[in-house]
C-alpha atoms as a PDB file:
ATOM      1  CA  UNK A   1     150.363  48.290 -21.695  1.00  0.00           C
ATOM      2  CA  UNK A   2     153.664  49.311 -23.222  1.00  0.00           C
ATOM      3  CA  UNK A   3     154.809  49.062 -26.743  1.00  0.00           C
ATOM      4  CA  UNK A   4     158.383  48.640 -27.906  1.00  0.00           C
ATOM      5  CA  UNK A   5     159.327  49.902 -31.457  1.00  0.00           C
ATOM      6  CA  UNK A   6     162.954  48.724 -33.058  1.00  0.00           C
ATOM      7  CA  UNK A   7     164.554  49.858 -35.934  1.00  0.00           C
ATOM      8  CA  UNK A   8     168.086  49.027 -36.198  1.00  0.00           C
ATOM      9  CA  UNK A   9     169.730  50.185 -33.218  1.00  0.00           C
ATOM     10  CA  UNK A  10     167.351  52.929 -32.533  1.00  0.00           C
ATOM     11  CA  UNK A  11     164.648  51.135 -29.695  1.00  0.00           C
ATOM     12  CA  UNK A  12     162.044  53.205 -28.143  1.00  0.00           C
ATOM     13  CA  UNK A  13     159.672  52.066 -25.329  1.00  0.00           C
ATOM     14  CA  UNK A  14     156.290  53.626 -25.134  1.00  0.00           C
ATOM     15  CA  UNK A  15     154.135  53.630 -22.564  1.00  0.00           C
ATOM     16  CA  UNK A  16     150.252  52.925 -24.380  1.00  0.00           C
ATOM     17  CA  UNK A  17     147.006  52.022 -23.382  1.00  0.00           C
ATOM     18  CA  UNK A  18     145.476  48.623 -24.118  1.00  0.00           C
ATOM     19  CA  UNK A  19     141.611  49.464 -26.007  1.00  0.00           C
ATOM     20  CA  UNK A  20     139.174  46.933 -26.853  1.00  0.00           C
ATOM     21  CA  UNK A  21     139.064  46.187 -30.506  1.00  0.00           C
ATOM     22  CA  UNK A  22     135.122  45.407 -30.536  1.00  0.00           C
ATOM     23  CA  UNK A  23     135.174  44.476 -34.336  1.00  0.00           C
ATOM     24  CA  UNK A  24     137.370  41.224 -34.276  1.00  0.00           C
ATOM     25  CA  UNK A  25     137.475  40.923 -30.677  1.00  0.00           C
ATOM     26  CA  UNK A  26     140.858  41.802 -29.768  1.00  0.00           C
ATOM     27  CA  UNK A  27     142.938  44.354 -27.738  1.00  0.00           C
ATOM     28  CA  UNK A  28     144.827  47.168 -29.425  1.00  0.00           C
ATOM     29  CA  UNK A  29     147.454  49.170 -27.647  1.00  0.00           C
ATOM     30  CA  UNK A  30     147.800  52.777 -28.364  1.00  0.00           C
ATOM     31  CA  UNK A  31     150.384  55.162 -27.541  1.00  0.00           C
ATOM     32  CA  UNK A  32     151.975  58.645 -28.883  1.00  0.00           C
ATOM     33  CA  UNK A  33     155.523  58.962 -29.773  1.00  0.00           C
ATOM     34  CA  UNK A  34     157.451  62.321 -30.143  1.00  0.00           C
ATOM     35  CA  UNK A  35     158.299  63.555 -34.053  1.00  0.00           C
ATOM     36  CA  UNK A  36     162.118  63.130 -33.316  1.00  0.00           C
ATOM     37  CA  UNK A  37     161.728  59.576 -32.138  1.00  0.00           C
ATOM     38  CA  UNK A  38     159.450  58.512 -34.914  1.00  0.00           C
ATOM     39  CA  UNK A  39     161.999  60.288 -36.990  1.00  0.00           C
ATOM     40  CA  UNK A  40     165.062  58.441 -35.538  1.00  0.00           C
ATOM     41  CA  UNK A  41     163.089  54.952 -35.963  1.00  0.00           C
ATOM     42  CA  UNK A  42     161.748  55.546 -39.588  1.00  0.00           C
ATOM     43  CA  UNK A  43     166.275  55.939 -40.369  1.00  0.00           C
ATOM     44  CA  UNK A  44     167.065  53.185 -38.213  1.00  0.00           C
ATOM     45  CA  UNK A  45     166.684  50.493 -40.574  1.00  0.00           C
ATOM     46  CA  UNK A  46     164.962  48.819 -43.358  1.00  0.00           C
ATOM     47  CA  UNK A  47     162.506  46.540 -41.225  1.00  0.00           C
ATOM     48  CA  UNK A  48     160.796  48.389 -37.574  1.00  0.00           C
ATOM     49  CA  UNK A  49     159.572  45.635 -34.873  1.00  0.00           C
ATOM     50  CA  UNK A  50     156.706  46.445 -32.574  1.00  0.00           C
ATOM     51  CA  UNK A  51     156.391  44.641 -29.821  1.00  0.00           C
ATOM     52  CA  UNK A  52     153.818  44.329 -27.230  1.00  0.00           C
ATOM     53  CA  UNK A  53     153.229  41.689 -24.870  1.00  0.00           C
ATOM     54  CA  UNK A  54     156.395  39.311 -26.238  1.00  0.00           C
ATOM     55  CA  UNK A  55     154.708  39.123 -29.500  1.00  0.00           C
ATOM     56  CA  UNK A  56     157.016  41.002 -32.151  1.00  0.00           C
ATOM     57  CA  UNK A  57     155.566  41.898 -35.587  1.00  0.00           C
ATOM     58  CA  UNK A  58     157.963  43.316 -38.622  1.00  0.00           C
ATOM     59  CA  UNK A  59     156.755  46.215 -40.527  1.00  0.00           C
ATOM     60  CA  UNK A  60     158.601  47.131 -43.764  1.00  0.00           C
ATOM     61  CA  UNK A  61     159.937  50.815 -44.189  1.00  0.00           C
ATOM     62  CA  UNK A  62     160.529  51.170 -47.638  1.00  0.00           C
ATOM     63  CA  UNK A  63     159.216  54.526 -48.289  1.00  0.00           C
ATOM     64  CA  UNK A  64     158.332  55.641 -44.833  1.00  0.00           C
ATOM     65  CA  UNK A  65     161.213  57.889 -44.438  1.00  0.00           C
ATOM     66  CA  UNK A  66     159.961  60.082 -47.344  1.00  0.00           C
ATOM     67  CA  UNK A  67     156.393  59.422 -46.832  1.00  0.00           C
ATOM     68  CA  UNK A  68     157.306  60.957 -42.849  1.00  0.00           C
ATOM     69  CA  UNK A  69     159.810  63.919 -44.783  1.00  0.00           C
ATOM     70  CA  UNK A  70     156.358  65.087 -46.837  1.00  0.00           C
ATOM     71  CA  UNK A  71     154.349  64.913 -43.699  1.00  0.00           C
ATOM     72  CA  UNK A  72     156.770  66.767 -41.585  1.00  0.00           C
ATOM     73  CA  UNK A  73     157.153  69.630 -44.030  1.00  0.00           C
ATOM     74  CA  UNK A  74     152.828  69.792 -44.294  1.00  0.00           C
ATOM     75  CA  UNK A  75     152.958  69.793 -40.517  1.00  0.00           C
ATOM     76  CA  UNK A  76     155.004  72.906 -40.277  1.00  0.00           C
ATOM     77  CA  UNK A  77     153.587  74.685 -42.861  1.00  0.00           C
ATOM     78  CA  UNK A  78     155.834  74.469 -45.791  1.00  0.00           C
END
């Protein structure tokens, strides 16, 4: 399984793995993305796209750029 994030201009393709969702019977696709890439996606735009499959969903990202800032400083410590 692969997932496609879009923000803008800023696209990144990720390869994931497809998991059984045993709760409401679907399939979830995981995958890890890099800091600088989530970073680059978060200032892409106001609206990121996932994709998986064909099917698109939009995610708002009002506030996600400062929510990820405040993360990123915890994560190194200051």
């Amino acid at each position: 399984a692969r997932i496609v994030l879009t923000a803008g201009k800023v696209k990144k393709e990720l390869p994931g793995r497809a998991i059984a969702n045993e709760e409401n019977g679907a399939v979830d696709v995981e995958a890890g993305v890099k800091m600088a890439d989530l970073k680059a996606l978060l200032a892409g735009g106001k609206l990121l796209v996932v994709e998986t499959k064909g099917v698109k969903q939009q995610v708002a990202l009002a506030g996600a750029p400062d929510a990820f800032g405040a993360f990123e400083s915890a994560c190194k410590g200051n």
